[in-house]
Protein backbone atom coordinates (compact mmCIF):
# COMPACT_ATOMS: atom_id res chain seq x y z
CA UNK A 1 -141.37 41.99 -179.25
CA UNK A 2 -140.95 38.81 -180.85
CA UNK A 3 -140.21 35.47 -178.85
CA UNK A 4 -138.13 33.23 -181.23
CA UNK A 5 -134.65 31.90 -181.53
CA UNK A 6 -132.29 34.72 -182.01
CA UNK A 7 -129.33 34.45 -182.77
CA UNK A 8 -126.60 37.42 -181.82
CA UNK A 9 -124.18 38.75 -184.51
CA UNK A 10 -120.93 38.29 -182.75
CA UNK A 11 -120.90 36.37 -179.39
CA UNK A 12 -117.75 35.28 -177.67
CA UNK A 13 -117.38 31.79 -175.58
CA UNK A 14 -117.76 32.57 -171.58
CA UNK A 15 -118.64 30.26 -169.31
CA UNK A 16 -120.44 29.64 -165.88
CA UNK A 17 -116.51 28.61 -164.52
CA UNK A 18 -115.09 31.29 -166.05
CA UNK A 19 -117.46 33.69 -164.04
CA UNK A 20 -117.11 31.91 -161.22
CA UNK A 21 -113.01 32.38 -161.28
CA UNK A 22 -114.01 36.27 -162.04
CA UNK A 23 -115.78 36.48 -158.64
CA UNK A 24 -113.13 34.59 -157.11
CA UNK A 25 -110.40 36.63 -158.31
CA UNK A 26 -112.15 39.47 -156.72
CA UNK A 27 -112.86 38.03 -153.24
CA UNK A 28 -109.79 35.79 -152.42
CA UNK A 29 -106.31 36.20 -153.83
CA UNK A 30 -107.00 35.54 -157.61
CA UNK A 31 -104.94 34.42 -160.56
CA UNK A 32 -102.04 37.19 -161.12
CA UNK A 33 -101.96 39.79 -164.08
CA UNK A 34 -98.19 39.07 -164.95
CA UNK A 35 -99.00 35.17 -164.76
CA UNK A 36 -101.91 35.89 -167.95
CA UNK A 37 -99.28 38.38 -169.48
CA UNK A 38 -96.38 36.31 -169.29
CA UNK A 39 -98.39 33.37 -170.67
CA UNK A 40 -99.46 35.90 -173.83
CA UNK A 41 -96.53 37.10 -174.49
CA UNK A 42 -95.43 33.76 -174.92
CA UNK A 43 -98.21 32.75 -177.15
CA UNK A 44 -97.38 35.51 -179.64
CA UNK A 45 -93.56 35.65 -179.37
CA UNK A 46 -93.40 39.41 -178.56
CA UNK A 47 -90.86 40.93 -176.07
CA UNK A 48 -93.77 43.09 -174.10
CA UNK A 49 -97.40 42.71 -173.74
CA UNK A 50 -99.36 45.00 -171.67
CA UNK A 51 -103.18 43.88 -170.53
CA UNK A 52 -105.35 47.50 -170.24
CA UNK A 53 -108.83 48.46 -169.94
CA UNK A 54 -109.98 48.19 -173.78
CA UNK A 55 -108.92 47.72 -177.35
CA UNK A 56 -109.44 51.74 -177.87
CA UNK A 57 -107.09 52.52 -174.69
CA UNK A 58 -104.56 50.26 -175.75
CA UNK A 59 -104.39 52.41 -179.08
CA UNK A 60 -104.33 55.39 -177.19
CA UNK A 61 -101.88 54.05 -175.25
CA UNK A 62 -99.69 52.88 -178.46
CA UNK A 63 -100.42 56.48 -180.11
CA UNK A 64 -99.05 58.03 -176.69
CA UNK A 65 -95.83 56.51 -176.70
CA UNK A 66 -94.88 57.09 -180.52
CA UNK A 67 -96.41 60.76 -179.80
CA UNK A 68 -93.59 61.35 -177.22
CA UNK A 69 -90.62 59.36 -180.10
CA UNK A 70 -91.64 61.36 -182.89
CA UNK A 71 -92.98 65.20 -184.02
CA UNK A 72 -95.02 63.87 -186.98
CA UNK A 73 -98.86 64.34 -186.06
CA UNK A 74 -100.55 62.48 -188.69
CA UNK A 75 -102.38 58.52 -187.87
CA UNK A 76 -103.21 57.06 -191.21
CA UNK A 77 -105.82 54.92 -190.93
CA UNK A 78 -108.30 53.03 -193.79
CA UNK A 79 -111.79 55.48 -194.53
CA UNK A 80 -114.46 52.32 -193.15
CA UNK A 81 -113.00 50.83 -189.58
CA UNK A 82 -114.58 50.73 -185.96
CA UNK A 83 -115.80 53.94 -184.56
CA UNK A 84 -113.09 53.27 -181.59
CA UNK A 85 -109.99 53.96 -183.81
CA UNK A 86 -110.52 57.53 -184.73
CA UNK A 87 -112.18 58.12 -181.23
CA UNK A 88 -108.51 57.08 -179.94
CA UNK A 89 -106.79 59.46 -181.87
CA UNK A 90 -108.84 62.50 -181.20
CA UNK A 91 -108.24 61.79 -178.00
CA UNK A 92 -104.58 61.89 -178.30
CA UNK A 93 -104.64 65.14 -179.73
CA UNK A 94 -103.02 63.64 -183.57
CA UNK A 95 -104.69 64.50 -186.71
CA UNK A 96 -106.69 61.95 -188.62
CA UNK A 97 -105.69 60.89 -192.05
CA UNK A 98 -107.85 58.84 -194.60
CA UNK A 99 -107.15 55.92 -197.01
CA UNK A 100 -109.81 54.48 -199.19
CA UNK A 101 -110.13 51.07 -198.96
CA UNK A 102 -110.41 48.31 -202.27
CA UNK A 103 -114.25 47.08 -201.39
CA UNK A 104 -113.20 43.35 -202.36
CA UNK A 105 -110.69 42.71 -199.90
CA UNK A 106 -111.56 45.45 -197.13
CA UNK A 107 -107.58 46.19 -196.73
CA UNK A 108 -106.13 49.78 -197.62
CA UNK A 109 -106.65 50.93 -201.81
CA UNK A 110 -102.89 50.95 -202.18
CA UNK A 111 -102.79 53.51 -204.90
CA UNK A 112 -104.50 55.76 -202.45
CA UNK A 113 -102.36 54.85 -199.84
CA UNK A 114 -98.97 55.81 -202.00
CA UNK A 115 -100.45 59.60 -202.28
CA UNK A 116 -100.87 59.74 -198.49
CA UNK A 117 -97.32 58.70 -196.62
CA UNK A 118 -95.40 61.62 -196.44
CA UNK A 119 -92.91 62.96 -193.57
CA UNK A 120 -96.00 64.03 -191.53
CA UNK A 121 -97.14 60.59 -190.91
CA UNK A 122 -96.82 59.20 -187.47
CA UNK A 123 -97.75 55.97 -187.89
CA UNK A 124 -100.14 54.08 -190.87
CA UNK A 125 -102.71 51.55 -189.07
CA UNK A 126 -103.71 48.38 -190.94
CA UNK A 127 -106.74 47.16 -189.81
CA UNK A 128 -107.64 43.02 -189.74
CA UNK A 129 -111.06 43.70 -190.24
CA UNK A 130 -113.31 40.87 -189.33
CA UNK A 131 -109.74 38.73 -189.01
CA UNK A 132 -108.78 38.83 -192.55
CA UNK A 133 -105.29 39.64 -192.61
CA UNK A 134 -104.74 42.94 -193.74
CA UNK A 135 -101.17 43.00 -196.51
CA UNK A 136 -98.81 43.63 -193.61
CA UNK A 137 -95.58 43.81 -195.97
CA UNK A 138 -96.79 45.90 -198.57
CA UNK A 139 -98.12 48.66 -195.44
CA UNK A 140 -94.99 48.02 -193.54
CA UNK A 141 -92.85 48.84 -197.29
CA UNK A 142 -94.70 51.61 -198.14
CA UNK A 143 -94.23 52.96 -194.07
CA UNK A 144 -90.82 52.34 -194.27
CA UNK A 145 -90.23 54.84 -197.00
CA UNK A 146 -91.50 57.67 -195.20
CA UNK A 147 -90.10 56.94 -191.90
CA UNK A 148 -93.22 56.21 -190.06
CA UNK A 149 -94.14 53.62 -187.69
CA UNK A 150 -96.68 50.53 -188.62
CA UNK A 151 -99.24 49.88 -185.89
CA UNK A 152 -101.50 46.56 -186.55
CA UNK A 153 -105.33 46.88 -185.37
CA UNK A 154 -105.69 43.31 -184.32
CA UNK A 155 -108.67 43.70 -182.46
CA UNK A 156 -110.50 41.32 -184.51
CA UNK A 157 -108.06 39.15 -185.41
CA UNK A 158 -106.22 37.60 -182.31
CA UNK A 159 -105.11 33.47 -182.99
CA UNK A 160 -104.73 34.51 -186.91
CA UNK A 161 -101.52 34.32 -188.84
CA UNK A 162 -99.51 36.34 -191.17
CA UNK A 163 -96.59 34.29 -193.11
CA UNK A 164 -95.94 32.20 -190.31
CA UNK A 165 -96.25 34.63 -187.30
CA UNK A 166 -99.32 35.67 -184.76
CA UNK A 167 -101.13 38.53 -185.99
CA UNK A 168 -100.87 41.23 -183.65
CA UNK A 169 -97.27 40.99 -183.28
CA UNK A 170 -95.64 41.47 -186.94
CA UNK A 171 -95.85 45.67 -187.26
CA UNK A 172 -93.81 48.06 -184.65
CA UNK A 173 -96.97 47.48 -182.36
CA UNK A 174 -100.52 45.68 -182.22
CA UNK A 175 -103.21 45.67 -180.14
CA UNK A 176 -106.19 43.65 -179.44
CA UNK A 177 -109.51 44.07 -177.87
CA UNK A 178 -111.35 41.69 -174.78
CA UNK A 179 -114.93 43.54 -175.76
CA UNK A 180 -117.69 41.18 -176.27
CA UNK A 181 -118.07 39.65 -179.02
CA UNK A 182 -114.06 39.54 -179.88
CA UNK A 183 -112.52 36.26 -180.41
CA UNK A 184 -112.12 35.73 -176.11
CA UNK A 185 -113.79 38.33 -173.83
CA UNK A 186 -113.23 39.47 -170.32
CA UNK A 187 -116.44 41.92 -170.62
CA UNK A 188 -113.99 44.79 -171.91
CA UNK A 189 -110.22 44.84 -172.05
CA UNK A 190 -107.28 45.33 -174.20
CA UNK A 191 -104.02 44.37 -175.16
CA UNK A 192 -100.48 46.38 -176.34
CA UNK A 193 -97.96 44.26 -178.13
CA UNK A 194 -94.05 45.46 -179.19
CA UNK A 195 -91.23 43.73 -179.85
CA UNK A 196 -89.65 47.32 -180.11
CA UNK A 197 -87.61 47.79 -177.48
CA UNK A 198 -87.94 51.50 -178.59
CA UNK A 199 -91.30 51.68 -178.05
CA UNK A 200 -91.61 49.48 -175.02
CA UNK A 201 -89.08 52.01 -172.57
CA UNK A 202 -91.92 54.25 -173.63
CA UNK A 203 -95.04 51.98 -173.55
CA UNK A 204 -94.21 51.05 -170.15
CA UNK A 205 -93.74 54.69 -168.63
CA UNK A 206 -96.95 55.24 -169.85
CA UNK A 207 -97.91 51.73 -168.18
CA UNK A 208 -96.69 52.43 -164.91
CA UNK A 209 -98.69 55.77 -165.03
CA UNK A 210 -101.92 54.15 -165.68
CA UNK A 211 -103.99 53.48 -162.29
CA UNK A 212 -105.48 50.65 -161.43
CA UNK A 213 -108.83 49.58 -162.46
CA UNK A 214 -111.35 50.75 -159.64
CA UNK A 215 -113.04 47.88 -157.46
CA UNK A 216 -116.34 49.34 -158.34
CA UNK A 217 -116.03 49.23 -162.26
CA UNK A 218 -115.05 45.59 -161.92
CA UNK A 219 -118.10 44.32 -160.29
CA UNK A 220 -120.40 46.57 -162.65
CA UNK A 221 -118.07 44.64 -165.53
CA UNK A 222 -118.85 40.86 -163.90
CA UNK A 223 -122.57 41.90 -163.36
CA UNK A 224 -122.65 43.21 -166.74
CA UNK A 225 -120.56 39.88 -168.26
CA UNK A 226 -122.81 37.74 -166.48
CA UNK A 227 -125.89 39.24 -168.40
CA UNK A 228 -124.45 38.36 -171.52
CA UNK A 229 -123.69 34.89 -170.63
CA UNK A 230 -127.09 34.31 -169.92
CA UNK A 231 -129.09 36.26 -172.48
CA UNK A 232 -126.73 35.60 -175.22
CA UNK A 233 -127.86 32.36 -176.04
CA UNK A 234 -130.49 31.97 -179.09
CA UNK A 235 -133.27 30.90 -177.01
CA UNK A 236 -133.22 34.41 -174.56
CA UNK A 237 -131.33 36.82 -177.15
CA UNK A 238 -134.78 38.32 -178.42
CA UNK A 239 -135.44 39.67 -175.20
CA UNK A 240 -132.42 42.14 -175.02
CA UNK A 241 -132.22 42.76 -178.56
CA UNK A 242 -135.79 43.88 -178.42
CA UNK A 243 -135.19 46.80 -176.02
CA UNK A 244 -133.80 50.06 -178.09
CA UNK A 245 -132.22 51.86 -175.11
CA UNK A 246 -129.84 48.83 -174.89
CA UNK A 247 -128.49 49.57 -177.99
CA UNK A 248 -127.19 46.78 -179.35
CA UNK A 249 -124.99 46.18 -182.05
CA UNK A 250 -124.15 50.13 -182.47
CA UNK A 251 -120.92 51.70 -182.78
CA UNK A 252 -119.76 54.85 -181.17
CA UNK A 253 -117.45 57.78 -181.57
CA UNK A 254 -116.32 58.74 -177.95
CA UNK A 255 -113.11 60.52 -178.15
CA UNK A 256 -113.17 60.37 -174.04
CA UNK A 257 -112.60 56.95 -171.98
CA UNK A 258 -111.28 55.48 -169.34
CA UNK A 259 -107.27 54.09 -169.32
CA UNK A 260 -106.02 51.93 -166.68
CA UNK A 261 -104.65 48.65 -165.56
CA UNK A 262 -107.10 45.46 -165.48
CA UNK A 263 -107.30 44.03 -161.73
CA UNK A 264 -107.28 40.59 -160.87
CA UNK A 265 -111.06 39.62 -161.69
CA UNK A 266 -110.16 40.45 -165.19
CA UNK A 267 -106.92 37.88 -164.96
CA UNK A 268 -109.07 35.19 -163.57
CA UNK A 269 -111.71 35.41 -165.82
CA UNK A 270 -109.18 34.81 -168.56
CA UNK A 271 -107.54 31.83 -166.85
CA UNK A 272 -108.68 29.90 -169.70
CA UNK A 273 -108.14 32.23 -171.97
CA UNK A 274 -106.02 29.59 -174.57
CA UNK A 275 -108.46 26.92 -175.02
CA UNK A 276 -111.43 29.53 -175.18
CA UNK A 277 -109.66 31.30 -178.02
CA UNK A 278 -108.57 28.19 -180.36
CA UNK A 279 -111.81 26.12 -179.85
CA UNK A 280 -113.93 29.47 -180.66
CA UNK A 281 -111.73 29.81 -183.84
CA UNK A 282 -111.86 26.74 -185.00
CA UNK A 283 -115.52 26.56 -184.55
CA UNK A 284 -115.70 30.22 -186.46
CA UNK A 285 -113.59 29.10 -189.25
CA UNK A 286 -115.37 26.04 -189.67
CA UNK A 287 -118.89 27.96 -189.84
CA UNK A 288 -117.00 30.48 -192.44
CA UNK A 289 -115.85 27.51 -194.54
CA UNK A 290 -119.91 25.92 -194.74
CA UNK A 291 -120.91 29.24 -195.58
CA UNK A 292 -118.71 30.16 -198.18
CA UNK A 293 -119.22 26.94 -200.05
CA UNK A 294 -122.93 26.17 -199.76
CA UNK A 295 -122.93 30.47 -200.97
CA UNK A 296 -120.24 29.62 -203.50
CA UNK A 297 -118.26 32.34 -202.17
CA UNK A 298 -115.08 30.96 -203.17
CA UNK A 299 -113.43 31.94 -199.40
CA UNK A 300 -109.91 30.85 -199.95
CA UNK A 301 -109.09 29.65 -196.09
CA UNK A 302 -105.33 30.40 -196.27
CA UNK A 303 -102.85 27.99 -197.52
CA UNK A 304 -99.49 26.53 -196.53
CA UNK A 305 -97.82 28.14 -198.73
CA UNK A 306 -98.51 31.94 -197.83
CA UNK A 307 -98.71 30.89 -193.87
CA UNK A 308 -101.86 33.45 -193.91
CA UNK A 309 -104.55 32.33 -191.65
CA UNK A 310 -107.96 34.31 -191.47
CA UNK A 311 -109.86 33.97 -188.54
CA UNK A 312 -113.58 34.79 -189.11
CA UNK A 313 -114.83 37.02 -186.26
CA UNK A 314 -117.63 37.61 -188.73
CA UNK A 315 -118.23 36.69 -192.52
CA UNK A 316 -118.24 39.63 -194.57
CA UNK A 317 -120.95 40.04 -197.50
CA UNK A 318 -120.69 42.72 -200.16
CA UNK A 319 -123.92 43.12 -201.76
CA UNK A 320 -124.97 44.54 -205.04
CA UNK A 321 -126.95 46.83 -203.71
CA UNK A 322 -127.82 49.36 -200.34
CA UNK A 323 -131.10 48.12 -200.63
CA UNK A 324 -130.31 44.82 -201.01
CA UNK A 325 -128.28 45.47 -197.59
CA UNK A 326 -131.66 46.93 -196.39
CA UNK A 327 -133.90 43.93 -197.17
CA UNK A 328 -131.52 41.31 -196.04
CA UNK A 329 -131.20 43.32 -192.59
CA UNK A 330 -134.64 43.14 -192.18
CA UNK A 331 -135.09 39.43 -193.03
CA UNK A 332 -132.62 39.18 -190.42
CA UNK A 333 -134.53 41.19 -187.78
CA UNK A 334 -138.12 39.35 -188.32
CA UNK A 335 -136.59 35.88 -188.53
CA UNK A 336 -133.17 36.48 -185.90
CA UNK A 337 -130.63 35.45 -188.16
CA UNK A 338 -127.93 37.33 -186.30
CA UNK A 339 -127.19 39.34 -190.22
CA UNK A 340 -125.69 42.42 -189.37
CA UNK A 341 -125.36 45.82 -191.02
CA UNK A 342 -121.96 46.71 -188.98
CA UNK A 343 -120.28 50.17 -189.66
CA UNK A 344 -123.11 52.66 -190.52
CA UNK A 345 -120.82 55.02 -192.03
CA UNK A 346 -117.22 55.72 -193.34
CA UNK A 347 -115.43 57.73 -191.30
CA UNK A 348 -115.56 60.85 -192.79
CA UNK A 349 -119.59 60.70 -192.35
CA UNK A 350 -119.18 60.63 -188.42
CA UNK A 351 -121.21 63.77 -187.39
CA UNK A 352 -118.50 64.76 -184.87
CA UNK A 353 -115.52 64.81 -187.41
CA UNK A 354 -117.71 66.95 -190.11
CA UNK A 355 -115.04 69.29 -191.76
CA UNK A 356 -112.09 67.47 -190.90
CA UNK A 357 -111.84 65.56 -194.32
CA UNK A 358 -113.72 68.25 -196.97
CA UNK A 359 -113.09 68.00 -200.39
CA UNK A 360 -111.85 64.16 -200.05
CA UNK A 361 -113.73 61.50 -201.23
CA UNK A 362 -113.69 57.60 -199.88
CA UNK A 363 -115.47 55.99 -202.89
CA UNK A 364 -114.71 52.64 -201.75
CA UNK A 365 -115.06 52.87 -198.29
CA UNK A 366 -118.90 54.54 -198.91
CA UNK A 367 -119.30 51.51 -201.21
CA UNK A 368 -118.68 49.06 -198.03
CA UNK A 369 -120.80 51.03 -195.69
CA UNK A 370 -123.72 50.57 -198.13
CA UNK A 371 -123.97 47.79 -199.29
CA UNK A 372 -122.21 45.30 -196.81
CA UNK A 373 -123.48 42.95 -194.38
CA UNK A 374 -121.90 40.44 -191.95
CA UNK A 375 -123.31 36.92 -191.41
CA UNK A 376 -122.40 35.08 -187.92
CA UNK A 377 -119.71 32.15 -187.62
CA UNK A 378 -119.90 32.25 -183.55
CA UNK A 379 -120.06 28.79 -181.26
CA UNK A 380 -123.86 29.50 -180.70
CA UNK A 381 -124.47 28.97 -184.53
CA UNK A 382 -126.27 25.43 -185.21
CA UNK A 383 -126.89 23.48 -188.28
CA UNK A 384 -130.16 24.81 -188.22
CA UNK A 385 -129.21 28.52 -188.01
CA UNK A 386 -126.86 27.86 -190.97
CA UNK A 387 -129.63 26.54 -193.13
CA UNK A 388 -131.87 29.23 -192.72
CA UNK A 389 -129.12 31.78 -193.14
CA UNK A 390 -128.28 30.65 -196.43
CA UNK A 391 -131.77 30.07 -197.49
CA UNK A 392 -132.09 33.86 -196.70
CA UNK A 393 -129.10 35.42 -197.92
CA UNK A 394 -128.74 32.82 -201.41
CA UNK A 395 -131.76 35.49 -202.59
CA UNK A 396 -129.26 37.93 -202.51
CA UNK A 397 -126.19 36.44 -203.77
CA UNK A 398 -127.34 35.50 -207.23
CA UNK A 399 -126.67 38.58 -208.93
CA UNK A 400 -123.03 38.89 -207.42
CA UNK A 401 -121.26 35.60 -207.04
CA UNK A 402 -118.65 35.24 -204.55
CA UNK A 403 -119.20 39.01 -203.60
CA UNK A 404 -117.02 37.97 -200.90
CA UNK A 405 -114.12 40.62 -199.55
CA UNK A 406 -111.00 38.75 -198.06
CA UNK A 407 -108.58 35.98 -199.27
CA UNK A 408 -110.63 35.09 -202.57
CA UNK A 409 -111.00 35.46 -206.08
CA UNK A 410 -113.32 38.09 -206.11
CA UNK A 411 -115.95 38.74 -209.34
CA UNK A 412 -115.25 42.15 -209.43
CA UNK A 413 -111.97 44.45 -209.34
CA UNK A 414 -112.09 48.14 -207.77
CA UNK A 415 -109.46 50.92 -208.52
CA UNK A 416 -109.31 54.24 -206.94
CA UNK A 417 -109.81 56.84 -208.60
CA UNK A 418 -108.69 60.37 -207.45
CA UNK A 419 -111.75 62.49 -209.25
CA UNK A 420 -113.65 60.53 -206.29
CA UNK A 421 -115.55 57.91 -208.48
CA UNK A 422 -115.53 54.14 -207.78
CA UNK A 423 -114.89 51.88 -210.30
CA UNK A 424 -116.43 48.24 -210.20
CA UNK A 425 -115.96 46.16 -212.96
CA UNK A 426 -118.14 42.76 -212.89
CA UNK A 427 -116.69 39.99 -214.56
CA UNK A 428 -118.15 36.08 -214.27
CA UNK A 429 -114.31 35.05 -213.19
């Protein structure tokens, strides 16, 4: 156990007022569910919102309701993603497709992606990974074709933009997650997002079915929130990131979870929910932006032109090497740097889904699972945590300049290739 400042990968801003409004909204009328989902829906122009108990039931939920428009069994969804997405579809009984992903900008390999669509295909998911804006036009096109829905995993993207409109809300559907360490946070919680009106008869049959969340799971959920809002803070993070059992940081496959309506704590927690969100981004996106240039990363930010805005939940960092990954991650540890190693597989490597996907090969998305690391952007990040996390990771960045996946110029260009190889081809541009 080592007492230092530690800083947390992801943390998202919560207040002592915010938990205070929680409580409240337990023990005295609180603020209203359809007052914080008509305000939403507003924010990101959509017909229907629906607030639910997390990011992976508000997939299932999505998943549910195309299910019961459509015979086609088949989610496509990119080979390195959060544990949470294929946990959602096992547990709507669909069939799990993979698409390789290009390692330098972390959205779908495209060429892949054209062998995959066929009239099977319930629905293709493009994931904003981090909050870089996944190509929403060219997924959407390709979708199109086939006759098969486009459902946006927003989950760590909400306040972006793609061409103009909130991400979230461009595809047939979109959800979000409230989990810790998203972009706001309510403890756990999700959101469903349509301007289908389609979808929505269905999305809100399945709605009305869902029961409400027990009084018991929302205190356990305050208790638990107001944890983190004490020991997330650099000075008192070592402390729970020194206990194993707690288990920080890992990601799960759990194809079985609760579904059901968020009570009035949740509502009232989020009564802020606007200015927590656009302060936290701006502060991430500002951290993203020092990063990238004292790194030379060469992170375009989104222009004008294009309408695309990124929103950092975490800076992605492709390194040269898995043991580079390795090193860096345990710099990280001994000094608290908050570096993180994310996803520790693709996929297909997930014990529990051994045999679904023999004989295919996910070059690319192996590639990212070994060799990439995240550095933090949250609120809690000082000037002082910035220097030492660039002193740390510049060690590491010589050899590939402006590894960086997402809206850049990357250094090197990856194709897939259907014998399974990856090709990376290093240039100095």
């Amino acid at each position: 156990m080592r007492i230092q400042r530690t800083l947390a990968p992801a943390a998202a801003p919560i207040t002592l007022h915010d938990l205070v409004n929680g409580i409240a909204g337990i023990c005295v009328r609180g603020r209203s569910l359809e007052t914080f989902t008509a305000e939403m829906r507003g924010f990101f122009g959509v017909r229907h919102l629906f607030p639910v108990s997390s990011g992976k039931a508000a997939f299932s939920i999505i998943l549910q309701s195309l299910k019961s428009l459509s015979p086609r069994t088949r989610v496509l969804i990119p080979a390195y993603t959060c544990f949470s997405v294929p946990s959602a579809i096992v547990n709507c009984g669909l069939d799990i497709v993979l698409c390789d992903i290009d390692p330098t900008t972390l959205d779908f390999n495209f060429s892949h992606l054209e062998t995959l669509l066929d009239d099977r295909t319930l629905c293709v998911v493009p994931t904003h990974l981090f909050g870089i804006p996944s190509d929403l036009d060219r997924v959407m096109g390709l979708a199109k074709r086939v006759g098969a829905f486009t459902v946006e995993d927003a989950a760590q993207a909400m306040g972006g933009t793609y061409k103009g409109r909130p991400i979230g809300s461009v595809a047939d559907a979109g959800f979000f997650s409230l989990g810790r360490g998203k972009n706001i946070t309510c403890g756990s919680g999700g959101i469903v997002l349509t301007s289908q009106e389609t979808i929505a008869s269905v999305l809100r049959r399945e709605y009305q079915d869902l029961p409400a969340e027990p009084l018991g799971h929302a205190l356990r959920s305050l208790a638990s929130l107001a944890a983190m809002w004490l020991f997330i803070r650099p000075s008192l993070y070592w402390f729970p990131s020194s206990l194993p059992f707690l288990r920080l940081g890992e990601t799960f496959f759990c194809p079985q979870f609760p579904e059901w309506k968020p009570g009035r704590a949740k509502a009232s927690l989020l009564s802020r929910w606007r200015q927590r969100l656009e302060r936290s981004n701006r502060i991430r996106c500002r951290i993203a932006q020092t990063l990238s240039d004292r790194l030379r990363l060469n992170l375009q930010p989104g222009s004008s032109e294009s309408s695309i805005t990124p929103i950092h939940l975490r800076l992605p960092f492709l390194l040269e090497t898995s043991e580079d990954k390795r090193e860096l991650c345990r710099i990280s540890r001994r000094q608290g740097l908050g570096i993180s190693p994310m996803y520790p597989t693709a996929i297909d490597a997930i014990p529990a889904l051994a045999g679904r996907f023999t004989g295919n090969r996910y070059p690319g998305a192996a590639a990212v699972a070994d060799r990439l690391v995240t550095l933090p952007v949250h609120h809690l990040v000082n000037h002082r945590d910035l220097e030492r996390i660039v002193q740390a990771t510049k060690a590491f960045a010589g050899s590939v300049p402006g590894a960086f996946p997402g809206l850049v110029h990357p250094p090197a260009a990856a194709t897939w290739d259907p014998s399974g190889q990856s090709h990376l081809i290093h240039s100095a541009g």
